[in-house]
C-alpha atoms as a PDB file:
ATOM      1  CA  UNK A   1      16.095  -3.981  24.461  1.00  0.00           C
ATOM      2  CA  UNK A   2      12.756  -5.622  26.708  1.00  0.00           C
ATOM      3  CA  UNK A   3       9.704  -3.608  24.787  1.00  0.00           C
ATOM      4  CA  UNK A   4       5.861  -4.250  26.073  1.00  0.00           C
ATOM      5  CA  UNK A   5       3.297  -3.710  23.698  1.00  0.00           C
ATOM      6  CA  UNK A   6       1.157  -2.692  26.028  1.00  0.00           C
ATOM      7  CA  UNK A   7       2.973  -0.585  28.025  1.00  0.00           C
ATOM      8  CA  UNK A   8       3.456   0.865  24.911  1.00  0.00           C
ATOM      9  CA  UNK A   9       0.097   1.086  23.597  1.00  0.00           C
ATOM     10  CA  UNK A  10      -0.389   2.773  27.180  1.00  0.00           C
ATOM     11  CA  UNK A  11       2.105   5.243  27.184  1.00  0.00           C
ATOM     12  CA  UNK A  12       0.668   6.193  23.835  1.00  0.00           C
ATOM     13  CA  UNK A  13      -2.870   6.429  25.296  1.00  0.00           C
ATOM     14  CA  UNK A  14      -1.547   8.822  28.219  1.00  0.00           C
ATOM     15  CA  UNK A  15       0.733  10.960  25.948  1.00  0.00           C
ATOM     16  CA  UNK A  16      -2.335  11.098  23.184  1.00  0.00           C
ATOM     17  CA  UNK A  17      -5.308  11.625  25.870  1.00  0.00           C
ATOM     18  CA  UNK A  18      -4.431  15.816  26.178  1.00  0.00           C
ATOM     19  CA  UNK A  19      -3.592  16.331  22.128  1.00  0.00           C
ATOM     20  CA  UNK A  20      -6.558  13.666  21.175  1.00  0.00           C
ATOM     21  CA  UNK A  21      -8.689  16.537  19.832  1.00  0.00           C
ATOM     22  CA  UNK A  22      -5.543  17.881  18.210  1.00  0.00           C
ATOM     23  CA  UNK A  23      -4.279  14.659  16.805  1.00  0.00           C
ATOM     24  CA  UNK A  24      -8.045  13.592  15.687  1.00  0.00           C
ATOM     25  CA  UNK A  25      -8.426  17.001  13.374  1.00  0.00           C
ATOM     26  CA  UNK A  26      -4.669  16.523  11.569  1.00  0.00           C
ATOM     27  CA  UNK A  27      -5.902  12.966  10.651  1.00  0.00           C
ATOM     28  CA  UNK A  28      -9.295  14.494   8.981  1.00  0.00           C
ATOM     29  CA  UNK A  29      -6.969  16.983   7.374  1.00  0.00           C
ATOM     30  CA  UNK A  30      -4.896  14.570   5.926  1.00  0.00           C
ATOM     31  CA  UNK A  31      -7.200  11.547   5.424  1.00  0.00           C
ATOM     32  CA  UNK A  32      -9.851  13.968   3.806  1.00  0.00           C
ATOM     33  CA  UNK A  33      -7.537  15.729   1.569  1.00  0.00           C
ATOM     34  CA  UNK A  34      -6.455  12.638   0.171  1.00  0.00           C
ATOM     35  CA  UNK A  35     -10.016  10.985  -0.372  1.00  0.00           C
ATOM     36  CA  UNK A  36     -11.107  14.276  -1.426  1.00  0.00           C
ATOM     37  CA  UNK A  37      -8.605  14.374  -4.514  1.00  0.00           C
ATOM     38  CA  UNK A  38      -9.457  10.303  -5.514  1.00  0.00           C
ATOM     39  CA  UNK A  39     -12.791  11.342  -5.676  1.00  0.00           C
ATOM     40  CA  UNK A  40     -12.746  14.630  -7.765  1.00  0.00           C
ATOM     41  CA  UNK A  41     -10.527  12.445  -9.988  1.00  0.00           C
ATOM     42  CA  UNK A  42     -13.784   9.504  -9.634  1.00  0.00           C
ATOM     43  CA  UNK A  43     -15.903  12.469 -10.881  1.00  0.00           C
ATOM     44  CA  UNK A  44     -14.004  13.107 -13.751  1.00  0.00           C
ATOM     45  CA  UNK A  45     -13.887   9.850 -15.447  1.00  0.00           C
ATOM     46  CA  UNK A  46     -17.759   9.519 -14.547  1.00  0.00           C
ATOM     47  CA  UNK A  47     -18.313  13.137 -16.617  1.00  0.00           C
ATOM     48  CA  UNK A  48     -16.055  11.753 -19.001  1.00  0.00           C
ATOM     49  CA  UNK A  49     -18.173   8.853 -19.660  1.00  0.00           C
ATOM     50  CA  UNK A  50     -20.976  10.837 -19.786  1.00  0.00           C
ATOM     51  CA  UNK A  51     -19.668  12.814 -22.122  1.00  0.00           C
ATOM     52  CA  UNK A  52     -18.654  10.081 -24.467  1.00  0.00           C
ATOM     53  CA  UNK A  53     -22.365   8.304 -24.561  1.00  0.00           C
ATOM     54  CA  UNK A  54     -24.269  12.331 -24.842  1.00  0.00           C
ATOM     55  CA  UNK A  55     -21.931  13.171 -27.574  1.00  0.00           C
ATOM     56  CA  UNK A  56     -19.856  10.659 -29.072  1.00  0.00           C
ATOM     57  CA  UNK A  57     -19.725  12.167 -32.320  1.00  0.00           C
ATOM     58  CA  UNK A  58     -16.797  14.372 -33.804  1.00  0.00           C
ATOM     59  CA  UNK A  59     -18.122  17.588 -32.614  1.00  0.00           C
ATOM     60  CA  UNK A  60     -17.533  17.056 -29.080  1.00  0.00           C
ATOM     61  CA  UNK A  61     -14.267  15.407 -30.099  1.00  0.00           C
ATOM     62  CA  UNK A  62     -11.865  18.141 -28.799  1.00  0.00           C
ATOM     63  CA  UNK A  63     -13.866  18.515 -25.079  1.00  0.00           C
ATOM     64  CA  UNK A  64     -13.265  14.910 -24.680  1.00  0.00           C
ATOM     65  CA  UNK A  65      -9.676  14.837 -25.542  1.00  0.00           C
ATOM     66  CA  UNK A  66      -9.112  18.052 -23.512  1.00  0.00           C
ATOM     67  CA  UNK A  67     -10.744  16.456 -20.475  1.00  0.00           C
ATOM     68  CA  UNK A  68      -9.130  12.950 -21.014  1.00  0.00           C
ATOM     69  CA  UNK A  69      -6.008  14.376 -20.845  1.00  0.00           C
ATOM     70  CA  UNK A  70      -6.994  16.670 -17.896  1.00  0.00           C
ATOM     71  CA  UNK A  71      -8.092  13.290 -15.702  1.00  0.00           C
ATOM     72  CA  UNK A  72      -4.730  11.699 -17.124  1.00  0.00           C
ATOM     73  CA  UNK A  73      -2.380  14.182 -16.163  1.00  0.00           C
ATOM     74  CA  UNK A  74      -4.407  14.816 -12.970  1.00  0.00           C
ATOM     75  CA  UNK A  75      -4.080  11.014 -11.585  1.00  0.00           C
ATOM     76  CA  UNK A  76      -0.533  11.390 -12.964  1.00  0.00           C
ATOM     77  CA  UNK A  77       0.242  14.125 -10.536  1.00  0.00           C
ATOM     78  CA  UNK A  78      -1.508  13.214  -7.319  1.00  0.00           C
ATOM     79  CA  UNK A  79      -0.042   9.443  -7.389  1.00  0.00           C
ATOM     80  CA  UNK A  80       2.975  11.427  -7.356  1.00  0.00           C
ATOM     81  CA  UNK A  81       2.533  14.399  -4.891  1.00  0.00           C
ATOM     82  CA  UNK A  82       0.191  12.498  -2.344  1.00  0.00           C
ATOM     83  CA  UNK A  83       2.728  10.525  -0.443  1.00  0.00           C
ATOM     84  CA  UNK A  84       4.533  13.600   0.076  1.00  0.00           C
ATOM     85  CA  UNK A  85       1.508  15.144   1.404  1.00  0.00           C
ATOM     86  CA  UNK A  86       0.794  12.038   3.709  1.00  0.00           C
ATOM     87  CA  UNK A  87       4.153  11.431   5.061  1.00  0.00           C
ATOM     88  CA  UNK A  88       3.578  14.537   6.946  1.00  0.00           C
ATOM     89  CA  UNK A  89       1.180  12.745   9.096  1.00  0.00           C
ATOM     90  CA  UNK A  90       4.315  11.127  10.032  1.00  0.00           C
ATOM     91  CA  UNK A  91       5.854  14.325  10.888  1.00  0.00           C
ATOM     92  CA  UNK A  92       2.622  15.167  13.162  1.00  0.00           C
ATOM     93  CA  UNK A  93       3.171  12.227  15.267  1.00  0.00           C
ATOM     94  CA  UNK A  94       6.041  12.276  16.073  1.00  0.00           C
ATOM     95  CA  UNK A  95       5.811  15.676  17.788  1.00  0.00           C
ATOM     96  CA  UNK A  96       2.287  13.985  19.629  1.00  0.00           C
ATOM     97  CA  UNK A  97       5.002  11.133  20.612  1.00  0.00           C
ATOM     98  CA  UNK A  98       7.041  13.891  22.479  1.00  0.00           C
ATOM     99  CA  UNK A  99       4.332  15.655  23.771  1.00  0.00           C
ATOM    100  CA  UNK A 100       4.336  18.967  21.525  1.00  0.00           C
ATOM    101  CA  UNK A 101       1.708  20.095  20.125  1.00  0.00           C
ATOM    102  CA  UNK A 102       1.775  20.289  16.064  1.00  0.00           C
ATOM    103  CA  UNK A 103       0.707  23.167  14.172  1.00  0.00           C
ATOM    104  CA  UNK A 104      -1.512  22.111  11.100  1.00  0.00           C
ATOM    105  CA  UNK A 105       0.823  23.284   9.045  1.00  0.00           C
ATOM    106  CA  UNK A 106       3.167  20.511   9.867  1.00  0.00           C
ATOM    107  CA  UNK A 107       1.442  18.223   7.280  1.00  0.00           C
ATOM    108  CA  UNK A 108       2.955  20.217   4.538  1.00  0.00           C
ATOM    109  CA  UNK A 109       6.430  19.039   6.030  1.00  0.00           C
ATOM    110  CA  UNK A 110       6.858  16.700   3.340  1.00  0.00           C
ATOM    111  CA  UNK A 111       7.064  19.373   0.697  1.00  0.00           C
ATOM    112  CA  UNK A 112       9.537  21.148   2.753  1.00  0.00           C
ATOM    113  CA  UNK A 113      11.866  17.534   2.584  1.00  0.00           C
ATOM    114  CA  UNK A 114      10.977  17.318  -1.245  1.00  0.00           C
ATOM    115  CA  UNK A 115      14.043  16.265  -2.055  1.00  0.00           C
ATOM    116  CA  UNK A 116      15.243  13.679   0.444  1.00  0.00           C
ATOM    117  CA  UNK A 117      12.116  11.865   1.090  1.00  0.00           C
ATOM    118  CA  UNK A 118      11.649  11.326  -2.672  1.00  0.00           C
ATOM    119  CA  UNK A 119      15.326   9.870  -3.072  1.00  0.00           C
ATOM    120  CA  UNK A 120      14.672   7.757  -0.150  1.00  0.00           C
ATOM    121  CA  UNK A 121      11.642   6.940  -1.468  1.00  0.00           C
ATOM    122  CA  UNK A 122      13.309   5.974  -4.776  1.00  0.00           C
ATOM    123  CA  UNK A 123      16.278   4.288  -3.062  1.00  0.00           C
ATOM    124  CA  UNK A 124      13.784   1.998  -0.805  1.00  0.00           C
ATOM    125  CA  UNK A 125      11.799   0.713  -4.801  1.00  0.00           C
ATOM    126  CA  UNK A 126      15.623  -0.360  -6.272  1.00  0.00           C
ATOM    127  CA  UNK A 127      16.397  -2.054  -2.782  1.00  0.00           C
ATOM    128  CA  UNK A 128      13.010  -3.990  -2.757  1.00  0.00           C
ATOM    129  CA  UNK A 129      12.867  -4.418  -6.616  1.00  0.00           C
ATOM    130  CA  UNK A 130      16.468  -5.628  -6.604  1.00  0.00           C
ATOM    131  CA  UNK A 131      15.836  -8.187  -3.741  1.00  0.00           C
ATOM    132  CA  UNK A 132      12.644  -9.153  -5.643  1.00  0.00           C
ATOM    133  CA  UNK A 133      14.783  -9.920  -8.611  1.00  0.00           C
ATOM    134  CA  UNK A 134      16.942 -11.901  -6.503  1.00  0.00           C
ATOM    135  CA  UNK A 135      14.243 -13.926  -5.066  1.00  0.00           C
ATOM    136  CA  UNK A 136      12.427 -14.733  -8.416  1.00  0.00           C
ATOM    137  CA  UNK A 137      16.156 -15.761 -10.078  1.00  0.00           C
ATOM    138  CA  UNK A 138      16.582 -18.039  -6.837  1.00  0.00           C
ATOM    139  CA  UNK A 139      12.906 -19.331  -7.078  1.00  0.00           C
ATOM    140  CA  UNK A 140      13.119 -20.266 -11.102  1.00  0.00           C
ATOM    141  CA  UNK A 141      16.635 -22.241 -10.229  1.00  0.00           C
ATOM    142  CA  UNK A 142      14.975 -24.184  -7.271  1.00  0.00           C
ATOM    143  CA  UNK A 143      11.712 -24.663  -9.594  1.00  0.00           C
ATOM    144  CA  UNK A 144      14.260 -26.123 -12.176  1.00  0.00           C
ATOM    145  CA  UNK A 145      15.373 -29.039  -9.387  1.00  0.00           C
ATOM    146  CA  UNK A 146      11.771 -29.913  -8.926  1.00  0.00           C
ATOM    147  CA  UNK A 147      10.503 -33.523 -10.210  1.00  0.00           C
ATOM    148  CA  UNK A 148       8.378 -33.056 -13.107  1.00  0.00           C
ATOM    149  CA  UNK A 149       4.934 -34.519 -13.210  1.00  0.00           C
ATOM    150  CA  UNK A 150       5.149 -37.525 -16.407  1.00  0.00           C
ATOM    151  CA  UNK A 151       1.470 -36.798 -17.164  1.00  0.00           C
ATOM    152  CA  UNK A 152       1.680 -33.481 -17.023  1.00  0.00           C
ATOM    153  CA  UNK A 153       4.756 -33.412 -19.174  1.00  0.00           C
ATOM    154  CA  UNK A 154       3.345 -36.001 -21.776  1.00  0.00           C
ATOM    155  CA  UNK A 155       0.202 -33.697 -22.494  1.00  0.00           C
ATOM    156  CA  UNK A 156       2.602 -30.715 -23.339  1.00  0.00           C
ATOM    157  CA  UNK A 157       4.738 -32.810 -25.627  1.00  0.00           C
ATOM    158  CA  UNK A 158       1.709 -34.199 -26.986  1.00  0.00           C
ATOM    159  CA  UNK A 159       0.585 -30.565 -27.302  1.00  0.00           C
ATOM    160  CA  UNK A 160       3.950 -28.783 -28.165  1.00  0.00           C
ATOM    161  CA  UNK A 161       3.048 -27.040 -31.299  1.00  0.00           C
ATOM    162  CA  UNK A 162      -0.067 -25.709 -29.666  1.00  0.00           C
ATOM    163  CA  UNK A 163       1.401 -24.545 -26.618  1.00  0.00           C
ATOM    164  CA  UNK A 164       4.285 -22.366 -28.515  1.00  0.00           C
ATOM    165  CA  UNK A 165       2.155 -21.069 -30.213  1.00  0.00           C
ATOM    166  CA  UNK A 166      -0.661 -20.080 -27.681  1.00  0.00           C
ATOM    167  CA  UNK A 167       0.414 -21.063 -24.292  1.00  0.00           C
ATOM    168  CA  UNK A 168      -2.629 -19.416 -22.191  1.00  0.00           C
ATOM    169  CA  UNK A 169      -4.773 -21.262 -23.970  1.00  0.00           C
ATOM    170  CA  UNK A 170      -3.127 -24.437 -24.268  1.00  0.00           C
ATOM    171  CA  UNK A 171      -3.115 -24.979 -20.334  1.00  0.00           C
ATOM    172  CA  UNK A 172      -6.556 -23.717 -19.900  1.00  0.00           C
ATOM    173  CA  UNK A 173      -7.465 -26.967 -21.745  1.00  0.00           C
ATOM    174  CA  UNK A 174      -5.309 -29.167 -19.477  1.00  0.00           C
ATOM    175  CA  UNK A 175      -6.689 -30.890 -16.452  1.00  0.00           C
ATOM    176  CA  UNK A 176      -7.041 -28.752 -13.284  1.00  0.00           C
ATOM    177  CA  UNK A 177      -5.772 -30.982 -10.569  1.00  0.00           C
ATOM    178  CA  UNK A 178      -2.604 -31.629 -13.350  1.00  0.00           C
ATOM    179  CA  UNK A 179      -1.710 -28.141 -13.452  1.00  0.00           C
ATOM    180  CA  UNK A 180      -2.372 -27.465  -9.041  1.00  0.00           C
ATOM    181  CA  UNK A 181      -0.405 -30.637  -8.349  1.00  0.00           C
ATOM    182  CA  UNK A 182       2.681 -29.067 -10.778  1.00  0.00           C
ATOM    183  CA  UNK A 183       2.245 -26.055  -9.246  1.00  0.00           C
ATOM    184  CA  UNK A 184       1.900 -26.644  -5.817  1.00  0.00           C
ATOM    185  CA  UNK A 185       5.687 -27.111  -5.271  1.00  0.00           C
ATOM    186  CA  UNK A 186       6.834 -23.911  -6.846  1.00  0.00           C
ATOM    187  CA  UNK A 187       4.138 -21.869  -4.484  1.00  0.00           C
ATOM    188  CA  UNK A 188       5.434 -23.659  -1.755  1.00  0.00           C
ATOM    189  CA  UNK A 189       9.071 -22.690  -2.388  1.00  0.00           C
ATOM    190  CA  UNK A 190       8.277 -19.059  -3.745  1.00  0.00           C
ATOM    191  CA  UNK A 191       5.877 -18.460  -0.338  1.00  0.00           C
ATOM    192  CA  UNK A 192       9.060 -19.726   1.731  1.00  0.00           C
ATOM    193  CA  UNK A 193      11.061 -17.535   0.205  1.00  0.00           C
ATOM    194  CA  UNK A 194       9.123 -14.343  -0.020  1.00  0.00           C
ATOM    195  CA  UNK A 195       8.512 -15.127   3.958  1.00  0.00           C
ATOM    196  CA  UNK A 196      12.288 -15.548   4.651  1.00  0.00           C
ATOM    197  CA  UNK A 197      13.523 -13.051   2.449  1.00  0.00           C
ATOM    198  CA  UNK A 198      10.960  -9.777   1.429  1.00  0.00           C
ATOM    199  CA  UNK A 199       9.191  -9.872   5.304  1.00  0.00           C
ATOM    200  CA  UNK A 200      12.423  -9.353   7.266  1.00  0.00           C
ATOM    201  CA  UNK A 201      13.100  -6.580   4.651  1.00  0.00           C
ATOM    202  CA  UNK A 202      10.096  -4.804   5.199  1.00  0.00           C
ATOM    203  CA  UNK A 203      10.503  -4.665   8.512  1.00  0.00           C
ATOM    204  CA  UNK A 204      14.296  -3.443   8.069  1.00  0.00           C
ATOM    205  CA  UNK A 205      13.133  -0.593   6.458  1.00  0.00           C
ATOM    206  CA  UNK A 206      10.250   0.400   8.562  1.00  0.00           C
ATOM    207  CA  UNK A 207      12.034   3.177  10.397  1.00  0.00           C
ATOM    208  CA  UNK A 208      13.283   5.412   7.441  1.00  0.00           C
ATOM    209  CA  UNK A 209      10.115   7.605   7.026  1.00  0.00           C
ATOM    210  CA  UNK A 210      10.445   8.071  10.690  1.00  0.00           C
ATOM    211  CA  UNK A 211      14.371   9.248  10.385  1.00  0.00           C
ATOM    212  CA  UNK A 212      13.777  11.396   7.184  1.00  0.00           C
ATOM    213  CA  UNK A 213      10.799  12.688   9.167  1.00  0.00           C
ATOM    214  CA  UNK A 214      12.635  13.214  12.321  1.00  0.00           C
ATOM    215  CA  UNK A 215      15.770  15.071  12.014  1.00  0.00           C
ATOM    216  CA  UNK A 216      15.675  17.735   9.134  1.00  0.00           C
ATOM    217  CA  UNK A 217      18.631  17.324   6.785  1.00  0.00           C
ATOM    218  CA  UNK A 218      18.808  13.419   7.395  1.00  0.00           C
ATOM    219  CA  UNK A 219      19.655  12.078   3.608  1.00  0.00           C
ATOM    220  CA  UNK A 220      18.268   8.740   1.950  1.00  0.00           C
ATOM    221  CA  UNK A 221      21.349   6.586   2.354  1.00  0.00           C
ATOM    222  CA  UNK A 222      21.058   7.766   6.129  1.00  0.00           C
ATOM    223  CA  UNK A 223      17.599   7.062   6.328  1.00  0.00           C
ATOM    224  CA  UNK A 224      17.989   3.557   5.043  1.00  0.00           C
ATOM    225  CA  UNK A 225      21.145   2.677   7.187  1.00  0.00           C
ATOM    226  CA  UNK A 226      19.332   3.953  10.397  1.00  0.00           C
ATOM    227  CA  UNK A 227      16.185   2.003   9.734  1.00  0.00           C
ATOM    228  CA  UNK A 228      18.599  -0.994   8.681  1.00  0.00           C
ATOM    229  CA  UNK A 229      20.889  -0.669  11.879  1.00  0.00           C
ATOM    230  CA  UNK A 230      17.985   0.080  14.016  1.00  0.00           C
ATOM    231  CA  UNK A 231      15.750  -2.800  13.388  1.00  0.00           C
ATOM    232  CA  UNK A 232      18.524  -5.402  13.532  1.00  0.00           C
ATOM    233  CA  UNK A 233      17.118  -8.047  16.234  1.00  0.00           C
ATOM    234  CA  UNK A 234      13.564  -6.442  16.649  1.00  0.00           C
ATOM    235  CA  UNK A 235      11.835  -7.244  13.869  1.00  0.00           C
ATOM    236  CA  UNK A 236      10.130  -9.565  15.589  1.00  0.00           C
ATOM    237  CA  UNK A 237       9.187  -6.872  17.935  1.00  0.00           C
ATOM    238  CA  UNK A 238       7.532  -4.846  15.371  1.00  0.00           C
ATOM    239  CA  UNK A 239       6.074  -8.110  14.046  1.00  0.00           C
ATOM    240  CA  UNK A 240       4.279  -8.481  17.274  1.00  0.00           C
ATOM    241  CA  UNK A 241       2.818  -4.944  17.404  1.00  0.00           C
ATOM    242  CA  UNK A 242       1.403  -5.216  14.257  1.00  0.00           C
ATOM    243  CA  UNK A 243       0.207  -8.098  15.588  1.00  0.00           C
ATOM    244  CA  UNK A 244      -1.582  -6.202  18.875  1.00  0.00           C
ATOM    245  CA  UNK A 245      -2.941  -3.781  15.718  1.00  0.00           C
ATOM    246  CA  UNK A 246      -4.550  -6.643  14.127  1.00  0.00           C
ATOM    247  CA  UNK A 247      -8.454  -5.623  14.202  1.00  0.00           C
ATOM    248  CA  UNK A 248      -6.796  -1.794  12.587  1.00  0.00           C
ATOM    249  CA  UNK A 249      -5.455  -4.192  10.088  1.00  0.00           C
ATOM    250  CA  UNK A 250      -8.628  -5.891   9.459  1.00  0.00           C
ATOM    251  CA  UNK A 251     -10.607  -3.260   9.455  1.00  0.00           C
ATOM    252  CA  UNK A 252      -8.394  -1.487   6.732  1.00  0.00           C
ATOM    253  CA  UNK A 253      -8.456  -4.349   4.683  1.00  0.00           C
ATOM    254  CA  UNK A 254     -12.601  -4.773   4.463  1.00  0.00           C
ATOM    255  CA  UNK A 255     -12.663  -1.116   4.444  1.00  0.00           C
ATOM    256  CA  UNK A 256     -10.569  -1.505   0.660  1.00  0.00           C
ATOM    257  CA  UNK A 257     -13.051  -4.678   0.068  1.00  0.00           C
ATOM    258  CA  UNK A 258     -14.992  -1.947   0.158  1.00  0.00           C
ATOM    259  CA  UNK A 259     -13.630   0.138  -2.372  1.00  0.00           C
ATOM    260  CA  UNK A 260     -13.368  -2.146  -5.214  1.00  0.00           C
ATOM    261  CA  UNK A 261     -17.120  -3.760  -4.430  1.00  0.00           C
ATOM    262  CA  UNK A 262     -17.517  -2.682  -8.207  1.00  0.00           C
ATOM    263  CA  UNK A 263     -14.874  -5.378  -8.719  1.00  0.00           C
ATOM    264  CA  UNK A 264     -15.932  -7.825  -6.284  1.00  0.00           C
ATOM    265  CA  UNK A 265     -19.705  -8.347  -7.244  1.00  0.00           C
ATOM    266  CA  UNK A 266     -19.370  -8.494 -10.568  1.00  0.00           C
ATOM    267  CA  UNK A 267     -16.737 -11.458 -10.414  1.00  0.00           C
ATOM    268  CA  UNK A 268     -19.087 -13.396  -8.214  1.00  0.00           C
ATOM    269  CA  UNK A 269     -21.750 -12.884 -11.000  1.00  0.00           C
ATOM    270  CA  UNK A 270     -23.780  -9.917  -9.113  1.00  0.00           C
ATOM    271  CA  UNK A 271     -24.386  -7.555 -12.148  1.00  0.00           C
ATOM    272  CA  UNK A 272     -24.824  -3.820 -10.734  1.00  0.00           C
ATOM    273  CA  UNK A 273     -27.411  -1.433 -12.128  1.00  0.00           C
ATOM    274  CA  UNK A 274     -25.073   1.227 -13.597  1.00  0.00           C
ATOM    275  CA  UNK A 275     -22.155   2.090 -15.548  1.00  0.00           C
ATOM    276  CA  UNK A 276     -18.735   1.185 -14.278  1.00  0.00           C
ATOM    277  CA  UNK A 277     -17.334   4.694 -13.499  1.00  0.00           C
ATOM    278  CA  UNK A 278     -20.314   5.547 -12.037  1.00  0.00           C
ATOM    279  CA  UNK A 279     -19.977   1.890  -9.619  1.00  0.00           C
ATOM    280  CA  UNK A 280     -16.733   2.762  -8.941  1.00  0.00           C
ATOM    281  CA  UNK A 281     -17.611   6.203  -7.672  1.00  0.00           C
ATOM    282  CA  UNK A 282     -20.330   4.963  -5.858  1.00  0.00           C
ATOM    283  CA  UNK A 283     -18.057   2.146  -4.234  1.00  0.00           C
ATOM    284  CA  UNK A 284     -15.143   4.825  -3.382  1.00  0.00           C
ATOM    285  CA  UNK A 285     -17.429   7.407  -2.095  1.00  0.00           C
ATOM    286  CA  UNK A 286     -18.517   4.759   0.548  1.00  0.00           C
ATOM    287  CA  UNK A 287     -15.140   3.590   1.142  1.00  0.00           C
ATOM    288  CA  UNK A 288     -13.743   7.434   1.369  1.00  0.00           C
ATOM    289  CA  UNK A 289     -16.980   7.533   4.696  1.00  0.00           C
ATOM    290  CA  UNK A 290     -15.943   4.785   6.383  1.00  0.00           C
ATOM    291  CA  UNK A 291     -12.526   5.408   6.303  1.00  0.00           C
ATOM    292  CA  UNK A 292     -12.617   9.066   7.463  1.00  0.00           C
ATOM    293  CA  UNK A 293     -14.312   7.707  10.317  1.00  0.00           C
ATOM    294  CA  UNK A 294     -12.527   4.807  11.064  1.00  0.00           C
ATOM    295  CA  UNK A 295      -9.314   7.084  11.062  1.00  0.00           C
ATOM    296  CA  UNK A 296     -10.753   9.878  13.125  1.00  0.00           C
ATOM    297  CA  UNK A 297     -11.613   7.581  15.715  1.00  0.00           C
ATOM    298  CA  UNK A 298      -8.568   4.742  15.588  1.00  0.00           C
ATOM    299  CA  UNK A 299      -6.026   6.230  13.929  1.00  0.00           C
ATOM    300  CA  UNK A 300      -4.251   8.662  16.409  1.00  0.00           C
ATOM    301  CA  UNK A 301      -4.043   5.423  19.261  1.00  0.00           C
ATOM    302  CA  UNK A 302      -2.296   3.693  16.518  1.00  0.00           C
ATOM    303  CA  UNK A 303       0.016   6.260  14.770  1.00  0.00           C
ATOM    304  CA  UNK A 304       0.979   7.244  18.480  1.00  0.00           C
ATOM    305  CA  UNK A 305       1.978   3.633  19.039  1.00  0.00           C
ATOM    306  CA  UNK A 306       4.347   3.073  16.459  1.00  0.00           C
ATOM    307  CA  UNK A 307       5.866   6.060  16.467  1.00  0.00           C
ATOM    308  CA  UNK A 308       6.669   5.634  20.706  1.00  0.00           C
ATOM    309  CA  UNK A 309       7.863   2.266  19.110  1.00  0.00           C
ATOM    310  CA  UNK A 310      10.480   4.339  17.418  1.00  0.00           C
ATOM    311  CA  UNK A 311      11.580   7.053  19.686  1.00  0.00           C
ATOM    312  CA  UNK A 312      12.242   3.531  22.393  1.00  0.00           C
ATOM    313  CA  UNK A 313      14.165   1.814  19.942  1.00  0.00           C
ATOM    314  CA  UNK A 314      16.241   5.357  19.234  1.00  0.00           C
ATOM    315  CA  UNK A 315      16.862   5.331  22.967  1.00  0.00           C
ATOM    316  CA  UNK A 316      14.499   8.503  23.820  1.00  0.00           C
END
């Protein structure tokens, strides 16, 4: 099947233009419920912290557990529930695509397929995990074919005992351009095979979020076969979109720089004024600005996109 990108991206732009307003409050909804909840759990490590150097005596001993667990159990649960909550996005779209106008309520929609999104969602980690496996297994026996570098080798026999007993340390004493020239090789053959192998996966399995999303009742094997059978011969074609996307992709990416800044600045010996929860708040907050507005503005043209992509290679 002959897709354009840009007729695509056009189509999108003409089916978007009357639902724009429509499509650009869902994606607030969404985005800023999300950011909303990392940040709320941002504040309560920083009051955590806070608590700890005010009172880090015995009497405040309880308050700190009760709100250490609190924070704990509170990251534990929105890692968990907030894909559910985004996938509905999904959902949104995919009415836009068709040119019907979504209720808000249609971002709860992945609550409503509790069930089969998370067993596709759990069926889609053991297929990648399981190919990963596969991939490091064949990458350790190809490593074992590779000539070994003689003075390389002769420093680790010269340094057995040493390395056995603290390897980390052992080769952090070795010369540098040793160790890269060894190495090189293996990254080689492991970047092959991660290109041949895990990409062409990915893109396999693009469409089930789309199918569980779709057609209510559709179950997780279903899901994966569909996206499977669907996206035999155009991953390339999806390649290419994303591809056409590239300055979304960028953008994200600095955006996320963004985020982790705390990280970042430290590493390249910037000390920052503050405490690290409170950096890291700081950081996210400005990341959680940006990309509300980034997404307000880009994300409908995009989302639209790739999900006409979808309903052209379903035939629609």
């Amino acid at each position: 099947m002959a897709i354009s990108i840009r007729q695509l991206r056009l189509d999108a732009q003409n089916t978007l233009t009357p639902q724009l307003n429509a499509a650009r409050k869902l994606v607030l909804i969404s985005q800023g419920v999300v950011f909303g909840v990392n940040l709320l759990l941002s504040l309560l490590e920083v009051l955590l912290e806070l608590m700890m150097d005010s009172n880090g005596g015995l009497s405040g001993m309880a308050l700190r557990s009760v709100l250490s667990t609190v924070t704990a159990l509170s990251s534990l649960a929105a890692s968990f529930l907030i894909p559910f909550w985004s996938i509905g996005l999904t959902f949104a779209f995919v009415h836009i695509a068709r040119q019907q106008t979504p209720e808000t309520g249609s971002l709860l929609e992945g609550f409503n397929r509790f069930g089969p999104f998370l067993r596709y969602s759990l069926l889609k980690v053991l297929i990648i995990t399981g190919v990963t496996f596969g991939v490091c297994y064949l990458f350790m026996v190809l490593v074992s074919f590779l000539p070994t570098n003689p003075e390389l080798t002769a420093i680790i026999l010269e340094n057995q005992d040493a390395f056995l007993a603290d390897p980390e340390a052992t080769l952090a004493q070795f010369p540098r351009h040793l160790l890269l020239e060894a190495m090189l090789p293996g990254l080689l053959i492991l970047a092959a095979l991660l290109l041949v192998v895990m990409v062409p996966l990915m893109y396999r399995l693009q469409l089930g979020d789309y199918a569980i999303m779709d057609k209510p009742g559709t179950g997780a094997f279903a899901a994966i076969s569909f996206s499977m059978r669907t996206m035999k011969g155009n991953c390339l074609k999806a390649f290419k979109l994303d591809l056409h996307f590239w300055w979304y992709g960028l953008a994200t990416g600095a955006l996320v720089a963004l985020s982790q800044l705390d990280t970042i600045l430290p590493a390249l010996g910037v000390a920052l004024p503050m405490s690290d929860s409170i950096s890291h708040l700081i950081c996210y907050a400005l990341y959680a600005a940006g990309a509300l507005v980034f997404n307000w503005h880009f994300m409908p043209l995009v989302q639209t996109t790739y999900t006409k992509f979808y309903l052209t290679l379903k035939g629609e």
